[in-house]
C-alpha atoms as a PDB file:
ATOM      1  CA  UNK A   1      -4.517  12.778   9.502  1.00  0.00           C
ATOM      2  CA  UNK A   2      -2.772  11.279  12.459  1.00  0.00           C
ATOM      3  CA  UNK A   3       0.767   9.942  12.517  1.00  0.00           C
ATOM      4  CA  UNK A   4      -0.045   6.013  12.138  1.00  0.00           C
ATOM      5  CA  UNK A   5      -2.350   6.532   9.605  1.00  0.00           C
ATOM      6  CA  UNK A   6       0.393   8.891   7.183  1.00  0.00           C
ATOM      7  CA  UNK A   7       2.708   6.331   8.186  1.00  0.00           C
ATOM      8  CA  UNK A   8       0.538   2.863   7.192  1.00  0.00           C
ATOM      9  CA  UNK A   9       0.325   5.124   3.870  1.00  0.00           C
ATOM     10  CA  UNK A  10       3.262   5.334   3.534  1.00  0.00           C
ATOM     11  CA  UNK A  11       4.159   1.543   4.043  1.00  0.00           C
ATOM     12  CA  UNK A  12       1.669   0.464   1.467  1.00  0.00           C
ATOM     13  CA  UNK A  13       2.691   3.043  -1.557  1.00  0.00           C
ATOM     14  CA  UNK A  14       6.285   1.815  -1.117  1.00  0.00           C
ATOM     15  CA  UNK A  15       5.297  -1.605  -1.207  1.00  0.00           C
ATOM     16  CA  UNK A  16       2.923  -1.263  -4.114  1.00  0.00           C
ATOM     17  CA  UNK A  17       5.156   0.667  -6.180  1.00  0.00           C
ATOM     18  CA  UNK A  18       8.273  -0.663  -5.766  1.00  0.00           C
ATOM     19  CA  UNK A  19       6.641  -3.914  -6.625  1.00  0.00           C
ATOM     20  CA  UNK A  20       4.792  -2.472  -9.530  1.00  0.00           C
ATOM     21  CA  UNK A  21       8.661  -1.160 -10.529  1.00  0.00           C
ATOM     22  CA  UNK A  22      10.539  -4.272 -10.007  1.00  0.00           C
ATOM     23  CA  UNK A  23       7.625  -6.335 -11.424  1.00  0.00           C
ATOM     24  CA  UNK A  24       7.059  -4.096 -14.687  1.00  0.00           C
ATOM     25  CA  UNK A  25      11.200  -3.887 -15.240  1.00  0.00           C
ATOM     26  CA  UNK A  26      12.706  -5.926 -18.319  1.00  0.00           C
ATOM     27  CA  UNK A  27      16.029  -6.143 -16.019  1.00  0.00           C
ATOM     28  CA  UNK A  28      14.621  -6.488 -12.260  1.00  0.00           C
ATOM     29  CA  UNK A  29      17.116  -5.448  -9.910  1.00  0.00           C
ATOM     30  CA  UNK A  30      17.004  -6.808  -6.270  1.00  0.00           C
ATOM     31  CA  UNK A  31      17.723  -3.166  -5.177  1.00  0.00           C
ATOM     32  CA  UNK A  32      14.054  -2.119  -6.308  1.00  0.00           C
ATOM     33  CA  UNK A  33      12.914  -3.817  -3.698  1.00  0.00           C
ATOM     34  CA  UNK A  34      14.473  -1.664  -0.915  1.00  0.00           C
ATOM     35  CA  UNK A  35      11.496   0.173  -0.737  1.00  0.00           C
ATOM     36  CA  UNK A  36       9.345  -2.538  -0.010  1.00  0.00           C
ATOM     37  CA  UNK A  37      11.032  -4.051   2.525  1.00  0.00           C
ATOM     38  CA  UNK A  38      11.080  -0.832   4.308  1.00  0.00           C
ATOM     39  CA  UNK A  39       7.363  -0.560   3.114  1.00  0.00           C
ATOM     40  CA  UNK A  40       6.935  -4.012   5.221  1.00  0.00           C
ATOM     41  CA  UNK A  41       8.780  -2.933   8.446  1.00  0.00           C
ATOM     42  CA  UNK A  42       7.228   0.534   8.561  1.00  0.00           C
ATOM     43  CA  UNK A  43       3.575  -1.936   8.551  1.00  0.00           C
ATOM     44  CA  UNK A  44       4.899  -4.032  10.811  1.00  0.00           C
ATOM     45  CA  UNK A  45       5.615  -0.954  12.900  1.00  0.00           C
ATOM     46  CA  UNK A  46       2.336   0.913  12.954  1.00  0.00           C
ATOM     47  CA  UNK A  47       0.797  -0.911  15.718  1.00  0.00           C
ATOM     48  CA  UNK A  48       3.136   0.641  17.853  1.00  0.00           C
ATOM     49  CA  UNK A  49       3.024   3.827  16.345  1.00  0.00           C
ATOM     50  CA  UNK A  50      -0.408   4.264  16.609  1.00  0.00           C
ATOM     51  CA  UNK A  51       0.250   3.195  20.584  1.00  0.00           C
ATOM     52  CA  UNK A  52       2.729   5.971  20.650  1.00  0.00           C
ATOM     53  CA  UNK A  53       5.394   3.396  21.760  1.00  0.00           C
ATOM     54  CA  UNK A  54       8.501   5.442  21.116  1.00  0.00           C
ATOM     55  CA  UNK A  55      10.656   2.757  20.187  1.00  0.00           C
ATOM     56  CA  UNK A  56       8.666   2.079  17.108  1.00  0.00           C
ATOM     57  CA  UNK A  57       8.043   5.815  16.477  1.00  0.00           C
ATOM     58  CA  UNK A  58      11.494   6.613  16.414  1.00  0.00           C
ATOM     59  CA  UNK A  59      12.677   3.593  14.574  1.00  0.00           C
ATOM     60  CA  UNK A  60      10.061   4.601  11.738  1.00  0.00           C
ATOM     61  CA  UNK A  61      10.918   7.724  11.812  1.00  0.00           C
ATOM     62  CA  UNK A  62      15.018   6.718  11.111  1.00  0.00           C
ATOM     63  CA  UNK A  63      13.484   4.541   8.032  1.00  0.00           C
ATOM     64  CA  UNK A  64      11.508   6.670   6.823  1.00  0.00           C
ATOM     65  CA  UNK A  65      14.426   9.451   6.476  1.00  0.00           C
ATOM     66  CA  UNK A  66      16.707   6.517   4.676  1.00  0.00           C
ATOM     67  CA  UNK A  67      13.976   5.447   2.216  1.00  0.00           C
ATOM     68  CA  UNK A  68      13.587   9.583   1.527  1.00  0.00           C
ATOM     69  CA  UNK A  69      17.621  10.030   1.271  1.00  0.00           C
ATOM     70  CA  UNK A  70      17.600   6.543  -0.608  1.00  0.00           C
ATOM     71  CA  UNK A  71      15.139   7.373  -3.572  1.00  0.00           C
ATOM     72  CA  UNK A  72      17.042  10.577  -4.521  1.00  0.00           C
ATOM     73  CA  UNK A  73      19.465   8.115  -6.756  1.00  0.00           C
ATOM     74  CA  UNK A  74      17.075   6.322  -8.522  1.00  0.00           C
ATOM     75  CA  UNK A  75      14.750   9.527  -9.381  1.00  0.00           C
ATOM     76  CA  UNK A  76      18.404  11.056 -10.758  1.00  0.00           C
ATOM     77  CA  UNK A  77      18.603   7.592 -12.406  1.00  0.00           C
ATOM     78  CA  UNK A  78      15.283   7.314 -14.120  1.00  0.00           C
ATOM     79  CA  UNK A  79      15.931  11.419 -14.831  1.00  0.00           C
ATOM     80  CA  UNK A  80      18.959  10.358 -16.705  1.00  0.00           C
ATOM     81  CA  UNK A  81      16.918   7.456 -18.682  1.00  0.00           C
ATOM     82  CA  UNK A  82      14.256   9.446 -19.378  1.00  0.00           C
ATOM     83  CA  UNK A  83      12.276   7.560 -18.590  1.00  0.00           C
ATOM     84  CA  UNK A  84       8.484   8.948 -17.614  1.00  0.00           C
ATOM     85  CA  UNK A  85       7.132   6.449 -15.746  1.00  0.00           C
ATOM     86  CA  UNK A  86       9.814   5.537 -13.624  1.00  0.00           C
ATOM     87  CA  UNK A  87      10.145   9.108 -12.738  1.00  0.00           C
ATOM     88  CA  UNK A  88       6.191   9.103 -11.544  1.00  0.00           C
ATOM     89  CA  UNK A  89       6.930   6.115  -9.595  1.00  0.00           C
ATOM     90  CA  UNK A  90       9.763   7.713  -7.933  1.00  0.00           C
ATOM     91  CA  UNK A  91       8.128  11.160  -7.509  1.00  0.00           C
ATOM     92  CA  UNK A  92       4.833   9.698  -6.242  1.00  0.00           C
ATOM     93  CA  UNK A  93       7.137   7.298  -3.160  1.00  0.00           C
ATOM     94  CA  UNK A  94       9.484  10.661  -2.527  1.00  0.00           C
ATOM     95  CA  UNK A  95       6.528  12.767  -2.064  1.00  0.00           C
ATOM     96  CA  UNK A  96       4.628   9.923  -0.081  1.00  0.00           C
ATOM     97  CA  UNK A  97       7.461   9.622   2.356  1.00  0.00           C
ATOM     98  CA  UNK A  98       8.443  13.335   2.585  1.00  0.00           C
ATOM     99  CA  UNK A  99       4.742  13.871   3.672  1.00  0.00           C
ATOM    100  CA  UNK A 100       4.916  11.346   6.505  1.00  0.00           C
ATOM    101  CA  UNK A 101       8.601  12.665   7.265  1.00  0.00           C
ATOM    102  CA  UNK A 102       6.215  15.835   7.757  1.00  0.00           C
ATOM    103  CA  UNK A 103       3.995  14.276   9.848  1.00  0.00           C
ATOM    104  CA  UNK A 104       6.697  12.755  12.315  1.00  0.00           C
ATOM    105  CA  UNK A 105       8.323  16.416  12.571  1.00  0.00           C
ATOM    106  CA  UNK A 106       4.613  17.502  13.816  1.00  0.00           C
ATOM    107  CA  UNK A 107       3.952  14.678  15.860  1.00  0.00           C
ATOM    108  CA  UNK A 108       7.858  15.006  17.694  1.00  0.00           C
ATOM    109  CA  UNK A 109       7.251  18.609  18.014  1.00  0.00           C
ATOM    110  CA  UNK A 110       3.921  19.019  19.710  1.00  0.00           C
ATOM    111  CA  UNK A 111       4.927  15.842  22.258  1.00  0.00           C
ATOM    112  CA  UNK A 112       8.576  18.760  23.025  1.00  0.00           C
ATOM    113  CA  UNK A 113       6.254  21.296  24.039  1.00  0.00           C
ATOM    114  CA  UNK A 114       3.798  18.901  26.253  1.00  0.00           C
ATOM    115  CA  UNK A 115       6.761  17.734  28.210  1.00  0.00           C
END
């Protein structure tokens, strides 16, 4: 899979999930929509990605390692409820943004040992 595709992946599971979270909540909070406005500004983002501008790569790349650092509270949080749902929801956008982290670290590395 290439960058701007595991990154346009990304963008739409946070956006679709978060929603799905804030949505399906009996007390919406504002805050579970974080992820989707990253969601939108990672899609907003790909073009340039997938035109290897490095302004958008590395800007994507800095919001993709917030929305990973930011969903560790609420998986602790929905841990702590117990609740099993929230914790798939969670799981599935941690895992989802670790793998494009991933695919950023590749992409960075191989473009260090062209130059």
């Amino acid at each position: 899979m290439k960058l701007h595709l595991a990154s346009l992946q990304n963008a739409l599971i946070l956006i679709v999930i978060s929603l799905w979270g804030y949505l399906s909540s009996e007390t919406p909070s504002l805050t579970a929509l974080i992820p989707t406005f990253i969601g939108l500004a990672l899609l907003l983002l790909n073009s340039g990605i997938k035109a290897h501008k490095k302004i958008a790569i590395n800007v994507s790349l800095i919001l993709t390692v917030i929305v990973l650092i930011g969903l560790i509270k609420p998986l602790l949080g929905a841990i702590d409820r117990n609740s099993s749902i929230a914790i798939i929801r969670v799981v599935v956008m941690f895992l989802s943004t670790l793998c494009a982290l991933l695919f950023f670290i590749k992409y960075l590395s191989r473009k260090k040992k062209i130059s």
